[in-house]
N, C-alpha and C. Protein backbone atom coordinates (compact mmCIF):
# COMPACT_ATOMS: atom_id res chain seq x y z
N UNK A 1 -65.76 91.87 36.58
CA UNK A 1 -66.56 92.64 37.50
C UNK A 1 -65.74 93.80 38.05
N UNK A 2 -65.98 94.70 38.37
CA UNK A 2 -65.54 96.08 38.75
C UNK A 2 -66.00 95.97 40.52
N UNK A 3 -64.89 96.36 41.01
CA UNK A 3 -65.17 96.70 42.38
C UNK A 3 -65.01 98.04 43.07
N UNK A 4 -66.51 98.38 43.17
CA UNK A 4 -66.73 99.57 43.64
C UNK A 4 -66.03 99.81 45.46
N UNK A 5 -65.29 101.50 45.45
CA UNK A 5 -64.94 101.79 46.56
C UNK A 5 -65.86 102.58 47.05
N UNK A 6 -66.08 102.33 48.52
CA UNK A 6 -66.52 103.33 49.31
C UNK A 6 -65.68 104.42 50.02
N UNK A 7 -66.55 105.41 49.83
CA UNK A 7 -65.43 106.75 50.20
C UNK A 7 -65.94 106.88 51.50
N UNK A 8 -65.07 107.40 52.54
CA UNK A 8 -65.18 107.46 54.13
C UNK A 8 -64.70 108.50 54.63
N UNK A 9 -65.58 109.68 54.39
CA UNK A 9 -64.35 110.52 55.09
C UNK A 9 -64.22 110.81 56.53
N UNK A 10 -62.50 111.26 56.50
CA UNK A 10 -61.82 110.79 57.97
C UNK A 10 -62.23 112.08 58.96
N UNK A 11 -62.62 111.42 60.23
CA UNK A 11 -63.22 112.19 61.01
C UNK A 11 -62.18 111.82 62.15
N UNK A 12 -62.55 113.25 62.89
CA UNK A 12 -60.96 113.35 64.01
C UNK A 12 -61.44 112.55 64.83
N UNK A 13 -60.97 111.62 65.95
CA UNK A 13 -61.43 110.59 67.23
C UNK A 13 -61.88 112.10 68.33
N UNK A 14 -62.80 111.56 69.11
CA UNK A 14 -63.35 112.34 70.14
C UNK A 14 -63.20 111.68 71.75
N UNK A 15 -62.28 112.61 72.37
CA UNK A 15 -61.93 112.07 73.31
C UNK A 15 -62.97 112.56 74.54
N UNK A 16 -63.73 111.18 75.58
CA UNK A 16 -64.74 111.71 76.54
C UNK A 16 -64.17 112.44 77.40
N UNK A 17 -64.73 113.50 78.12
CA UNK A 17 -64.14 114.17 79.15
C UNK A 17 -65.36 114.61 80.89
N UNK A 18 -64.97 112.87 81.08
CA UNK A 18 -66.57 113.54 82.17
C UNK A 18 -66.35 114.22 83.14
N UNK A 19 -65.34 115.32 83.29
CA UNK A 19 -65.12 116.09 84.19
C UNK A 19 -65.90 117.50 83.67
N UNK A 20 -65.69 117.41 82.47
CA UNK A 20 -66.32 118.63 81.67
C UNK A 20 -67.75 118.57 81.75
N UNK A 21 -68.66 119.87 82.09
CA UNK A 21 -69.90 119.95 82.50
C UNK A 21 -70.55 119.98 81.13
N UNK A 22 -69.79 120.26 80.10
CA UNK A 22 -70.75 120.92 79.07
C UNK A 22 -70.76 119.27 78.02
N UNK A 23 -70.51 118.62 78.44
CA UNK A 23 -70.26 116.99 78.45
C UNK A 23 -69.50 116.52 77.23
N UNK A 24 -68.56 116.94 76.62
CA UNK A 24 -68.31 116.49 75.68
C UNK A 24 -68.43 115.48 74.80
N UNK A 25 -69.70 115.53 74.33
CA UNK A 25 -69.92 114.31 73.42
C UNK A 25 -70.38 112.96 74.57
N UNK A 26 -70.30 112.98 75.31
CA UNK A 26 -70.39 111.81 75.81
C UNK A 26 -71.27 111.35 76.79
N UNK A 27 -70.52 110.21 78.08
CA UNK A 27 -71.34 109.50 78.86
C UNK A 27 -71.86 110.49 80.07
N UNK A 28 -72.85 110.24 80.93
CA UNK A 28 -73.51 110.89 82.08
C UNK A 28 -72.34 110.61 82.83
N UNK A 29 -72.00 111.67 83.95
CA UNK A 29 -71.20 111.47 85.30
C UNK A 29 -71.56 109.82 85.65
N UNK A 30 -70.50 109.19 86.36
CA UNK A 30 -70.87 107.89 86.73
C UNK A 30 -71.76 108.08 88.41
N UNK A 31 -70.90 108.44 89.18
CA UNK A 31 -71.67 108.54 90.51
C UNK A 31 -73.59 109.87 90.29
N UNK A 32 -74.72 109.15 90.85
CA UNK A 32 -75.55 109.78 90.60
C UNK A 32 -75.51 110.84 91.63
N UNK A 33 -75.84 112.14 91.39
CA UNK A 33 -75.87 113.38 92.27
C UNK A 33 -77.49 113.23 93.31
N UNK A 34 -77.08 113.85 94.36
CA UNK A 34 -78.77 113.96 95.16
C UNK A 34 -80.29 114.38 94.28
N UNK A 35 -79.67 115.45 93.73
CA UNK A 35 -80.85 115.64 93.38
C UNK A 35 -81.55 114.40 91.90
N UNK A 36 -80.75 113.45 91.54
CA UNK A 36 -80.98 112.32 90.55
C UNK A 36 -81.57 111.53 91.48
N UNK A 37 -81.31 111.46 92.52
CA UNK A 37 -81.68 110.57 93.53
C UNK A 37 -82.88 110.54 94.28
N UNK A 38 -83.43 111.92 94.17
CA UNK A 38 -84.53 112.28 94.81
C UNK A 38 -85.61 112.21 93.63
N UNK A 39 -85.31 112.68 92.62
CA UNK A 39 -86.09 112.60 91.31
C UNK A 39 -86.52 110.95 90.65
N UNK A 40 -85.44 110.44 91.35
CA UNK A 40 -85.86 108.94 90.61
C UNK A 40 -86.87 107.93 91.79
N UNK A 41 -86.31 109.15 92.94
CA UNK A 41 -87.73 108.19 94.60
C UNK A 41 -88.88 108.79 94.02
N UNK A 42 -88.97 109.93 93.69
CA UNK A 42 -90.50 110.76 93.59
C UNK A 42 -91.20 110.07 92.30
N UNK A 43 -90.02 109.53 91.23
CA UNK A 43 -90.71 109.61 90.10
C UNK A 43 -91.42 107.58 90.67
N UNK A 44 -90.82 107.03 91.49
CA UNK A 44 -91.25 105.43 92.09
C UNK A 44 -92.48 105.98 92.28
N UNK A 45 -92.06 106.81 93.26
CA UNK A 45 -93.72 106.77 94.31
C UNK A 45 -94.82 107.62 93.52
N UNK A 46 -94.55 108.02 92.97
CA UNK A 46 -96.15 108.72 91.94
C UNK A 46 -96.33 107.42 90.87
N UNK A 47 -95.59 106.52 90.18
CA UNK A 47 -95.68 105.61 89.65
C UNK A 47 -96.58 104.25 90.52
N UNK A 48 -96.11 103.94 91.85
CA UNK A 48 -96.80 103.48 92.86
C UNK A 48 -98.17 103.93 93.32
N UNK A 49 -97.89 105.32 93.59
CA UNK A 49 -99.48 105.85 93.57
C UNK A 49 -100.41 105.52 92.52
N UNK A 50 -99.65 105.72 91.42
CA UNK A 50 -100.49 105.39 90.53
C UNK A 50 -101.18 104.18 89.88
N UNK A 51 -100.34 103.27 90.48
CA UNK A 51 -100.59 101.93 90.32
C UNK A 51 -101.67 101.49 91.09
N UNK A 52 -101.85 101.45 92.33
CA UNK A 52 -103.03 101.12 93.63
C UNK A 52 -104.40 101.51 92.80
N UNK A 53 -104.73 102.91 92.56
CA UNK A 53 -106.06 102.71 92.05
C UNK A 53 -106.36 102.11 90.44
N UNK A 54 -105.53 101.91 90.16
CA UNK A 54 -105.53 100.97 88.90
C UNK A 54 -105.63 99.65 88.92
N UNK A 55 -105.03 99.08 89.98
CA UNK A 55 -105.18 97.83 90.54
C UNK A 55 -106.23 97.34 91.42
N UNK A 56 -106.65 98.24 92.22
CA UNK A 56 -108.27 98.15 92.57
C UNK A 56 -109.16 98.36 92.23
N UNK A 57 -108.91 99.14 91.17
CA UNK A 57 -110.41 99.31 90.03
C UNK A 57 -110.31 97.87 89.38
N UNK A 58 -108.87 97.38 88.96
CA UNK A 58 -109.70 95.84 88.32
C UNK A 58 -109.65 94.48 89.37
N UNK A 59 -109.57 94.60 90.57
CA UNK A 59 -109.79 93.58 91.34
C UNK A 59 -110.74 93.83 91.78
N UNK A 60 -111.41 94.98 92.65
CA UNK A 60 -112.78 95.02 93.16
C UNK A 60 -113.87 94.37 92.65
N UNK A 61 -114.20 94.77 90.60
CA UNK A 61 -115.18 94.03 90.60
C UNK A 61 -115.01 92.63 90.57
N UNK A 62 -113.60 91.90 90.51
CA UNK A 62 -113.74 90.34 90.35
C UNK A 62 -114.19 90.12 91.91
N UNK A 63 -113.50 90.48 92.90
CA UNK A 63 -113.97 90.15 94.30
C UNK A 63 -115.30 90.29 94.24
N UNK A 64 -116.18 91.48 94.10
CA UNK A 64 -117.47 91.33 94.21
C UNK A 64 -118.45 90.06 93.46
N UNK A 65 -117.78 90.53 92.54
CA UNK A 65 -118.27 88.61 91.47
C UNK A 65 -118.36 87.94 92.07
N UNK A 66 -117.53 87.27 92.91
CA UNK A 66 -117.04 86.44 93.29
C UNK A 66 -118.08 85.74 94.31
N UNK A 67 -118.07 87.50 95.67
CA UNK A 67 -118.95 87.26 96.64
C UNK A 67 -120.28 87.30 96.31
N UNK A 68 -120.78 87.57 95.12
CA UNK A 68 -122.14 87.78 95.02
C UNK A 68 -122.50 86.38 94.10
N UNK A 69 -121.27 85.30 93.98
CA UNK A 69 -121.73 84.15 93.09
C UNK A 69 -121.93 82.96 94.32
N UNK A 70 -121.00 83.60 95.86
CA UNK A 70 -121.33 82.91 96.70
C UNK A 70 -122.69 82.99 97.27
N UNK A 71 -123.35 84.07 97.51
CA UNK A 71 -124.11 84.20 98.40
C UNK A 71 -125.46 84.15 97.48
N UNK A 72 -125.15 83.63 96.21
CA UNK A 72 -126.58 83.77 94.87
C UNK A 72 -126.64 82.18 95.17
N UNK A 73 -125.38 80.81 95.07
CA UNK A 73 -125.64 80.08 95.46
C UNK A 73 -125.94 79.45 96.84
N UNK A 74 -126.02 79.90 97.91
CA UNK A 74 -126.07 79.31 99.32
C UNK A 74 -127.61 79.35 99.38
């Protein structure tokens, strides 16, 4: 049997530099800045907003079911 090589070619290592803005290759700043901070409350609360009438559009009609299965039997 013949054993085939794989060829790899060599690539230079890349060193992170998170001081550098233009980010070199790499990870996000670790500490989050204000304005990340404000963007991630606004982006909760429109997500929250948005949730309430979604959640009362499908509970209302079970509640009404509900009350109108009481007051069909009494």
């Amino acid at each position: 049997m013949k054993k085939s090589h794989l060829s790899v070619p060599h690539t230079s290592s890349t060193i992170i530099d998170n001081n550098n803005p233009a980010g070199g290759g790499g990870l996000p700043p670790t500490p989050i800045d204000h304005d990340d901070r404000f963007n991630y409350a606004l982006l909760l609360a429109l997500y929250t907003l948005q949730g309430i009438p979604m959640g009362l559009s499908a509970s209302i009609p079970f509640l009404i079911q509900q009350k109108v299965q009481m007051l069909a039997s009494s």
